[in-house]
Every structure is written in C-alpha cells, then in structure tokens.
C-alpha atoms as a PDB file:
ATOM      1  CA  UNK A   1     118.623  16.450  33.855  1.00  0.00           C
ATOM      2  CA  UNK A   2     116.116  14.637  32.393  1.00  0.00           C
ATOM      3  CA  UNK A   3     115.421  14.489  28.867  1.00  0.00           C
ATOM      4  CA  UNK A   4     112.230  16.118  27.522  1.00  0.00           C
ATOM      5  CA  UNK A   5     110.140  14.142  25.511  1.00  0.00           C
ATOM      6  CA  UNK A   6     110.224  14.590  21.274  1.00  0.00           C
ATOM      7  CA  UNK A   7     107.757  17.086  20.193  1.00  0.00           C
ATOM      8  CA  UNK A   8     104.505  15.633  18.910  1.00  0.00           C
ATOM      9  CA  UNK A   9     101.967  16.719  16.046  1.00  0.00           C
ATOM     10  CA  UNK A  10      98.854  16.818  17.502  1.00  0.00           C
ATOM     11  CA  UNK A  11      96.861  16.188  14.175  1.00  0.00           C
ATOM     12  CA  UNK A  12      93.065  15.512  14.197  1.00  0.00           C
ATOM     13  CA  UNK A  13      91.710  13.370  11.853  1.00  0.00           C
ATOM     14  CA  UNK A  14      87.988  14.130  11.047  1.00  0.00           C
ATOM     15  CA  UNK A  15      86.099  11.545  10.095  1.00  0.00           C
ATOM     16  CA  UNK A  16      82.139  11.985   9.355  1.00  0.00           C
ATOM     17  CA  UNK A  17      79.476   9.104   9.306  1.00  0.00           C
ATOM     18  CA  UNK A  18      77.321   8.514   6.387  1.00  0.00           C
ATOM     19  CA  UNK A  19      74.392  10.263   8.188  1.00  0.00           C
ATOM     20  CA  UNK A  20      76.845  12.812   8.636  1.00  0.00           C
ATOM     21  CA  UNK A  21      77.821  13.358   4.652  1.00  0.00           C
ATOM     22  CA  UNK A  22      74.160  12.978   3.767  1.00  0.00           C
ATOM     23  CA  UNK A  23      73.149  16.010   5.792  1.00  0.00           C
ATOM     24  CA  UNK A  24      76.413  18.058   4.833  1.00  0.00           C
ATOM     25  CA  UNK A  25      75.289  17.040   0.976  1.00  0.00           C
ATOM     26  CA  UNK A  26      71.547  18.135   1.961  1.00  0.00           C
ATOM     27  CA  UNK A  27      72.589  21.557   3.429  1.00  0.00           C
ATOM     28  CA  UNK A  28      75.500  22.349   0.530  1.00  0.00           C
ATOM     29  CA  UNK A  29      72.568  21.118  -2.010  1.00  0.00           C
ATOM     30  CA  UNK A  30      70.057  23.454  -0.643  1.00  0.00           C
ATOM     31  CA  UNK A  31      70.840  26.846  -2.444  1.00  0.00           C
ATOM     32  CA  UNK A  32      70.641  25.348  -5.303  1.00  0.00           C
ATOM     33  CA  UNK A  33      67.184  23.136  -4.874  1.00  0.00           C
ATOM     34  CA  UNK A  34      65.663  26.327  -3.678  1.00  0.00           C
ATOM     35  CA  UNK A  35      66.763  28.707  -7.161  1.00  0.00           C
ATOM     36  CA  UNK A  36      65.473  25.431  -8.943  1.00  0.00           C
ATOM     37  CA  UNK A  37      62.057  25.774  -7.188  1.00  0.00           C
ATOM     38  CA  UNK A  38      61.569  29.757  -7.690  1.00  0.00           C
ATOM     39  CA  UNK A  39      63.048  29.666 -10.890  1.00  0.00           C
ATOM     40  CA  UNK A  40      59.588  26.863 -11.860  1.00  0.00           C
ATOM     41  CA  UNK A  41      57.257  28.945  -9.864  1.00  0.00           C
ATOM     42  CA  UNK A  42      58.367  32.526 -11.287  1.00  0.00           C
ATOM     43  CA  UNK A  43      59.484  31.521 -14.813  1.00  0.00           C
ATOM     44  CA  UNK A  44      56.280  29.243 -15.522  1.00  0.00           C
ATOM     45  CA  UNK A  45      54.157  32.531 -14.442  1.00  0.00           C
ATOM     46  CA  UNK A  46      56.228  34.782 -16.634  1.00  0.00           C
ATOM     47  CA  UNK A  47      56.186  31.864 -19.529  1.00  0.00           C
ATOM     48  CA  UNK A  48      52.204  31.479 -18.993  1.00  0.00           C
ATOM     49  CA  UNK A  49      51.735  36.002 -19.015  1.00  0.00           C
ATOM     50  CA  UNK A  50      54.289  36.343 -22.126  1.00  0.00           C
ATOM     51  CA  UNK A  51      52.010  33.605 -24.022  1.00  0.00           C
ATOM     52  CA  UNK A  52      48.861  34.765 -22.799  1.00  0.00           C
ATOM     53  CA  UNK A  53      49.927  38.485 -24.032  1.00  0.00           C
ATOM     54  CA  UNK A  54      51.578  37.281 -27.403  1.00  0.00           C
ATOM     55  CA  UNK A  55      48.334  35.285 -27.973  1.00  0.00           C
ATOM     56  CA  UNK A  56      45.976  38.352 -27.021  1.00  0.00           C
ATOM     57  CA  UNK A  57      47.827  41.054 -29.242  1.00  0.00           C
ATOM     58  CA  UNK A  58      48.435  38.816 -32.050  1.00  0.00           C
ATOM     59  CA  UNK A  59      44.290  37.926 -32.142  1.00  0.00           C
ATOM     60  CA  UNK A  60      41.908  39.944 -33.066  1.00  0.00           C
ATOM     61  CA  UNK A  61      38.123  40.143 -32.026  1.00  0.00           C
ATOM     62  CA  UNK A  62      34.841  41.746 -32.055  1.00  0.00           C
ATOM     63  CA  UNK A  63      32.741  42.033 -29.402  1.00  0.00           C
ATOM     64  CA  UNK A  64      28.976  40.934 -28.741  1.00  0.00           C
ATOM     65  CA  UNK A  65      26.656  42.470 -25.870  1.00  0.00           C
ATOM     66  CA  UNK A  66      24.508  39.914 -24.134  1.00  0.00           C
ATOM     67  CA  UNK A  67      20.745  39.963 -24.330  1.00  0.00           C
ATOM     68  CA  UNK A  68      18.132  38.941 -21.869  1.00  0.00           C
ATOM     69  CA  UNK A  69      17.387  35.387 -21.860  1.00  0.00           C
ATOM     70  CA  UNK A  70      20.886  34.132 -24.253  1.00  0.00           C
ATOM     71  CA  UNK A  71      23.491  31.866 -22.855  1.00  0.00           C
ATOM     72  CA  UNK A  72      26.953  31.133 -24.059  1.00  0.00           C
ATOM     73  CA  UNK A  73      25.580  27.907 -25.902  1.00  0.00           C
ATOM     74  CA  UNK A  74      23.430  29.694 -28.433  1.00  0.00           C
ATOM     75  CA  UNK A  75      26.207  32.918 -28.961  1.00  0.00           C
ATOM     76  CA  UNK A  76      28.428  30.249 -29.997  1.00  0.00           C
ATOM     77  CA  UNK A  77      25.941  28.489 -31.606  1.00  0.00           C
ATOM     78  CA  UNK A  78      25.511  32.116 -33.682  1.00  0.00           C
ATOM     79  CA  UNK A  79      28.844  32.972 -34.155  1.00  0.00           C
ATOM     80  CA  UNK A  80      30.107  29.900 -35.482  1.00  0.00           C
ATOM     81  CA  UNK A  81      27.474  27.119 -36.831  1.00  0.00           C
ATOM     82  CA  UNK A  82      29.636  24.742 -38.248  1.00  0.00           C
ATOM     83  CA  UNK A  83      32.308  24.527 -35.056  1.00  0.00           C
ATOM     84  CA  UNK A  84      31.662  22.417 -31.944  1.00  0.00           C
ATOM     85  CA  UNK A  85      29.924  24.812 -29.258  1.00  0.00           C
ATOM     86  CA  UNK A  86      32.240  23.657 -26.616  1.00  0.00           C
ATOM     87  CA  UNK A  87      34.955  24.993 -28.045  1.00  0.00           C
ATOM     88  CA  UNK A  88      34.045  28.434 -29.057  1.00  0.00           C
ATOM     89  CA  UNK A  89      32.750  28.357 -25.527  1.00  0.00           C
ATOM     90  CA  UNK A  90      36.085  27.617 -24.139  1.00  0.00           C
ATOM     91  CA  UNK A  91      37.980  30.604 -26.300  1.00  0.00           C
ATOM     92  CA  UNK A  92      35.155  33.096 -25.540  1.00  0.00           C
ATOM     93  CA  UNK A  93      35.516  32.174 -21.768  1.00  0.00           C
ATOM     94  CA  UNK A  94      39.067  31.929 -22.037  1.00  0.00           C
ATOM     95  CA  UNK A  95      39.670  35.166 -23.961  1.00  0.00           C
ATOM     96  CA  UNK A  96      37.770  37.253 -21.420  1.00  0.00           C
ATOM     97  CA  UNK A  97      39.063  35.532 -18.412  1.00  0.00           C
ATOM     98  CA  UNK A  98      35.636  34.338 -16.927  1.00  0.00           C
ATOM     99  CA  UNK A  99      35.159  32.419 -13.723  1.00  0.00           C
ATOM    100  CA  UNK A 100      32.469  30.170 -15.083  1.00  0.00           C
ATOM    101  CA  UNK A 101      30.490  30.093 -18.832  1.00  0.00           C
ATOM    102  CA  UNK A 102      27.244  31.878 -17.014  1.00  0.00           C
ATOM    103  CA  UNK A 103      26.873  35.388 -18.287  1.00  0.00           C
ATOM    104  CA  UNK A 104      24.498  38.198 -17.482  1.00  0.00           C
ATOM    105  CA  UNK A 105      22.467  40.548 -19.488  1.00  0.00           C
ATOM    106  CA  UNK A 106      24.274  43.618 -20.892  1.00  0.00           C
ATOM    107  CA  UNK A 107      27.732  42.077 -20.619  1.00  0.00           C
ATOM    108  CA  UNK A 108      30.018  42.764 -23.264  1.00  0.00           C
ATOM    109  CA  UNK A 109      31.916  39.800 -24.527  1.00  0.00           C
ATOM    110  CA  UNK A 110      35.202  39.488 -27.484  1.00  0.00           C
ATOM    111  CA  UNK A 111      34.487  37.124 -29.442  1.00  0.00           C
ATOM    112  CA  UNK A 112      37.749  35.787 -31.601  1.00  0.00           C
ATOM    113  CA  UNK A 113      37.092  37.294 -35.227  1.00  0.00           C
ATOM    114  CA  UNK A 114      37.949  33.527 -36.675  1.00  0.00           C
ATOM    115  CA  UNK A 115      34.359  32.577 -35.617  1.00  0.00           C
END
C-alpha cells in the first residue's frame, strides 16, 4: 500500500495592489461623500428659507404703489433722503423678490418701515 500524502490547507492569501485599495477606499468612501453633498445642497436651501422667513416676519413694512413715469432711484430717493439709494434699492428689490430694479406703473411695492 502506498502511503497517502499529509493533508494540506489550501489557504489563499489575498493580496490587493495599491490601485486596488484606492478604489476599494473610493467605493467604501462613497456613501458617505454623497450624504456630505445633499446634506450642503438641502441644508444650505433650508438655512437660506428659515433666514429669509425669520428676516421677513421679524420686519415690518409699508407699501408704495408705483406711478407713471417713477423709477426705483427716486422711491428710494423719497423714502429715505439721507441713505445711499443703492441700498434701499437693494432691500426694496430684495424684499419683494424682483428679477431686476425696473418696475411698472401700478405695481405695489413693501418698502422696509426703517426707511
């Protein structure tokens, strides 16, 4: 008879290449780059609405109704003498979410009260 041969362990050793452990770091890593980017994108939109609402209930205005022929320039102008036009022109615009500082006839604007 002949002898059989000792059992062996056939053990596999693994062994990964740097390119390897950079994309296995890249994939593991992803998760958590992607909550990092929605949580910027989502919570600087909440974090710009919350201040924008804060900073609309907490301010009080009046409102003005454009006449024929009157640009932003002289309602600031009116409203507020002694400030810089350009930047009662820049709340009034920003307060009533305009595209541009052109206005028409008849439109209604707030006006901050602090002016």
């Amino acid at each position: 008879m002949t002898a059989l041969p000792a059992p062996t362990t056939n053990t596999v050793h693994l062994r990964i290449t740097r390119r390897g452990r950079i994309v296995l770091a890249a994939l593991a890593s992803l998760p958590l780059v992607a909550a990092l980017v929605a949580l910027a994108v989502f919570g600087a939109n909440s974090a710009v609405a919350s201040g924008a609402e804060s900073s609309a209930a907490s301010q009080s205005f009046d409102y003005v109704t454009v006449q024929a022929g009157e640009t932003l320039w002289g309602i600031a102008e009116e409203m507020a003498p002694t400030a810089d036009p350009r930047d009662v022109i820049a709340d009034i615009v920003s307060l009533n979410q305009l595209p541009s500082s052109e206005v028409q006839p008849g439109q209604r604007l707030a006006v901050p009260s602090k002016y």
